[in-house]
Protein backbone atom coordinates (compact mmCIF):
# COMPACT_ATOMS: atom_id res chain seq x y z
CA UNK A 1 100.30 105.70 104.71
CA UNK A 2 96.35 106.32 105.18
CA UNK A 3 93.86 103.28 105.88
CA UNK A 4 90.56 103.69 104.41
CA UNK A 5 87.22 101.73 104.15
CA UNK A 6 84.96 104.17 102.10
CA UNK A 7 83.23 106.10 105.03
CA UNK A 8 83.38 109.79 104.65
CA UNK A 9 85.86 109.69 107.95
CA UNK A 10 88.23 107.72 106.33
CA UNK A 11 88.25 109.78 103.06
CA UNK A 12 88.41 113.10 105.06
CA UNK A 13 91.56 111.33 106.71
CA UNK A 14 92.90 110.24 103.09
CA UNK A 15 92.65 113.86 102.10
CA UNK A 16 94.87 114.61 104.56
CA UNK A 17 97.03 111.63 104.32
CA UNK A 18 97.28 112.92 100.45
CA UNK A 19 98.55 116.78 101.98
CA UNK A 20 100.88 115.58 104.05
CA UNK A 21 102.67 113.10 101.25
CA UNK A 22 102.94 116.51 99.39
CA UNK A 23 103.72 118.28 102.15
CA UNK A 24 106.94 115.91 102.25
CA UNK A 25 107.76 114.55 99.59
CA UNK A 26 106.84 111.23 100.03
CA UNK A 27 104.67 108.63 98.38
CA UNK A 28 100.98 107.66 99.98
CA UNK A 29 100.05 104.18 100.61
CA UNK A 30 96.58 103.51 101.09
CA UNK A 31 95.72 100.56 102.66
CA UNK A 32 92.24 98.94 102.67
CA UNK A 33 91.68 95.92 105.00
CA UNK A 34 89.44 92.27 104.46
CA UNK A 35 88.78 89.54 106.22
CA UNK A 36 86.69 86.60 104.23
CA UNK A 37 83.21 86.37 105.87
CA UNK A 38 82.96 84.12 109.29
CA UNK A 39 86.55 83.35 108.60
CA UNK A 40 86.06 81.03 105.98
CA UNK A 41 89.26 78.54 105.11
CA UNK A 42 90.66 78.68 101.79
CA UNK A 43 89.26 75.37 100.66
CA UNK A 44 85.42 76.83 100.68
CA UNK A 45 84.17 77.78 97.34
CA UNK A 46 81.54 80.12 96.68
CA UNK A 47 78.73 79.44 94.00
CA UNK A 48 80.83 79.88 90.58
CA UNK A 49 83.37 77.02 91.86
CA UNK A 50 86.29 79.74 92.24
CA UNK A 51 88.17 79.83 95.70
CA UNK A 52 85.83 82.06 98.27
CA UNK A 53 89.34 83.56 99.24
CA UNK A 54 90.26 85.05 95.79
CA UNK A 55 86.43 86.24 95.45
CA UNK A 56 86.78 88.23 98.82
CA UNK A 57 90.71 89.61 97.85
CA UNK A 58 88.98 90.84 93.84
CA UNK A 59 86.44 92.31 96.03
CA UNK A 60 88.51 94.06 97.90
CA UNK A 61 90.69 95.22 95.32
CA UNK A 62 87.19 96.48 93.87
CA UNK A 63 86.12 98.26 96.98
CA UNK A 64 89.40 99.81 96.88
CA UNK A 65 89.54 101.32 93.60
CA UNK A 66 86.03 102.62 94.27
CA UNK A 67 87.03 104.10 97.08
CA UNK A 68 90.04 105.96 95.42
CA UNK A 69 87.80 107.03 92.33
CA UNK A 70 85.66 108.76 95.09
CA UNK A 71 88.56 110.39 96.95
CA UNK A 72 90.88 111.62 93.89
CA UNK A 73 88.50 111.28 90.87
CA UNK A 74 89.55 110.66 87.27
CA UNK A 75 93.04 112.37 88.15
CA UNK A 76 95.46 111.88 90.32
CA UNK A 77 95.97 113.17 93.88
CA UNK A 78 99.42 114.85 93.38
CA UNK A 79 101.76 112.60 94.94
CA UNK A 80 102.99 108.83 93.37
CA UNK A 81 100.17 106.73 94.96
CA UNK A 82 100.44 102.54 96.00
CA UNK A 83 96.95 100.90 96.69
CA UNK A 84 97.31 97.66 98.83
CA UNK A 85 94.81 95.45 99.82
CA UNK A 86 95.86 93.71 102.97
CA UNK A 87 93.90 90.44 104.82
CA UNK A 88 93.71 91.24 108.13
CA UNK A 89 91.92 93.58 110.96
CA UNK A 90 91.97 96.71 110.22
CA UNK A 91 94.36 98.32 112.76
CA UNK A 92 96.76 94.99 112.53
CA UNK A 93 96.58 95.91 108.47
CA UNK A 94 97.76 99.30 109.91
CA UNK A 95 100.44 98.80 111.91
CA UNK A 96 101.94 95.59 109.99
CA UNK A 97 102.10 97.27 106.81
CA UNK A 98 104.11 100.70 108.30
CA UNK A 99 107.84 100.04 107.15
CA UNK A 100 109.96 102.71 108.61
CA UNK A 101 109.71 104.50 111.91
CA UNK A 102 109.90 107.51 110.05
CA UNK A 103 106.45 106.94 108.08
CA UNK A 104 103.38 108.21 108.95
CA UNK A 105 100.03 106.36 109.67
CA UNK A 106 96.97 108.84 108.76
CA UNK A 107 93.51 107.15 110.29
CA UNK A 108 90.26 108.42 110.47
CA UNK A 109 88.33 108.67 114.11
CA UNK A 110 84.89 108.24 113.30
CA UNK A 111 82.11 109.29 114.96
CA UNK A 112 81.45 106.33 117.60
CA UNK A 113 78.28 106.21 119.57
CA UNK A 114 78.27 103.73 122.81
CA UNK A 115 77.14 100.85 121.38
CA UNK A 116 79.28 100.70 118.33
CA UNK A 117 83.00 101.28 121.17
CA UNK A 118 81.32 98.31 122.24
CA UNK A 119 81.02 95.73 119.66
CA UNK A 120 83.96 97.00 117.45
CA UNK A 121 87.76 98.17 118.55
CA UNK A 122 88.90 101.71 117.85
CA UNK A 123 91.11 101.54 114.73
CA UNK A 124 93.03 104.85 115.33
CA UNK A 125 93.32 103.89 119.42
CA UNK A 126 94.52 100.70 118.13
CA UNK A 127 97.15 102.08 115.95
CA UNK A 128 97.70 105.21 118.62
CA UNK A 129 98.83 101.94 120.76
CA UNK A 130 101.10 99.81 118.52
CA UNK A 131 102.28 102.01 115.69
CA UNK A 132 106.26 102.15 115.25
CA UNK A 133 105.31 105.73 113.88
CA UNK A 134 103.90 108.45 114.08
CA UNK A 135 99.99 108.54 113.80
CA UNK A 136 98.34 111.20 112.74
CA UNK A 137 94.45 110.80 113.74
CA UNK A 138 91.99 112.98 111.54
CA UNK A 139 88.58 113.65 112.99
CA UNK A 140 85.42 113.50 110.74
CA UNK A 141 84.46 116.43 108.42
CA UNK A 142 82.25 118.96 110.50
CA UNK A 143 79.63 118.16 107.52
CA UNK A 144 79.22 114.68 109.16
CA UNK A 145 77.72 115.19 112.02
CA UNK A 146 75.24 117.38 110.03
CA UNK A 147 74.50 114.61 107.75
CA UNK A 148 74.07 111.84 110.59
CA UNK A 149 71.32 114.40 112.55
CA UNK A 150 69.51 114.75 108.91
CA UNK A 151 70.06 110.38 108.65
CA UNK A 152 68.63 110.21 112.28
CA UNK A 153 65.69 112.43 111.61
CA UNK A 154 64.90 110.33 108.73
CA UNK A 155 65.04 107.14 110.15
CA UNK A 156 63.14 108.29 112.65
CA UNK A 157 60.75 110.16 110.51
CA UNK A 158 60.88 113.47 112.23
CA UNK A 159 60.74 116.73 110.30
CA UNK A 160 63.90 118.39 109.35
CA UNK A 161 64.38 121.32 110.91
CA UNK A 162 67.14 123.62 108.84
CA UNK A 163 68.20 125.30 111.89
CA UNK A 164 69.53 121.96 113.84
CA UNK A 165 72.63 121.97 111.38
CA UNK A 166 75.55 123.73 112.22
CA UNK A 167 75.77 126.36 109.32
């Protein structure tokens, strides 16, 4: 089972979540987590008059696919695949949805600067913590820390220097 949002962690972790579920044999769940916005009660109704709730679950059935489309394509990733959307935090999404203590839980680690440890958990330390399984926690593509020095140059409207990236 892999947990994904759409960063380019958590599809560097799917990857591997997909290798290993070839590796043995086994079927890959990927999970993808919601919560409705300011933890909105099922009576609210967003502008159309349908239920907020089923607008944020379509949504994140949507974000989902997306996400999968990215990862695997048009084809698919060579193992049987099940994509569940699950309303929840992520890392509770996690380790709620493992069924067997002989599964295993692929998450991404992220890069995490200070401030973001601070205002949002770990999801792999989370799952590390209350998994029944094993967890298998993937660190970020080399490429990304490339690509968040070009981002940070950018933002900060510095020149790009070619020989800051790792090559």
């Amino acid at each position: 089972m892999a947990g994904t949002c759409g960063s380019l962690g958590s599809l560097t972790a799917l990857h591997r979540a997909a290798a290993e579920a070839r590796t043995r044999d086994a079927e890959l769940w990927v999970v993808l987590a919601w919560q409705p916005p300011l933890g909105a009660p099922a009576s609210r109704t967003s502008v159309g008059g349908t239920p907020l709730l089923a607008d944020c679950r379509d949504a994140a059935a949507g974000r989902l696919r997306e996400v999968l489309g990215t990862a695997f394509g048009q084809g698919p990733p060579g193992v049987a695949l099940a994509a569940l959307t699950v309303r929840a935090t992520p890392g509770a999404a996690l380790v709620d949805t493992v069924r067997d203590p002989g599964d295993l839980l692929v998450v991404g680690t992220g890069s995490r600067g200070r401030l973001l440890r601070a205002l949002r958990p770990s999801v792999a330390r989370y799952c590390l913590a209350r998994a029944p399984c094993p967890v298998l926690a993937v660190p970020p593509s080399p490429l990304q820390a490339d690509l968040d020095a070009v981002h940070r140059r950018i933002v900060w409207r510095r020149p790009l220097d070619a020989g800051d990236l790792a090559g």
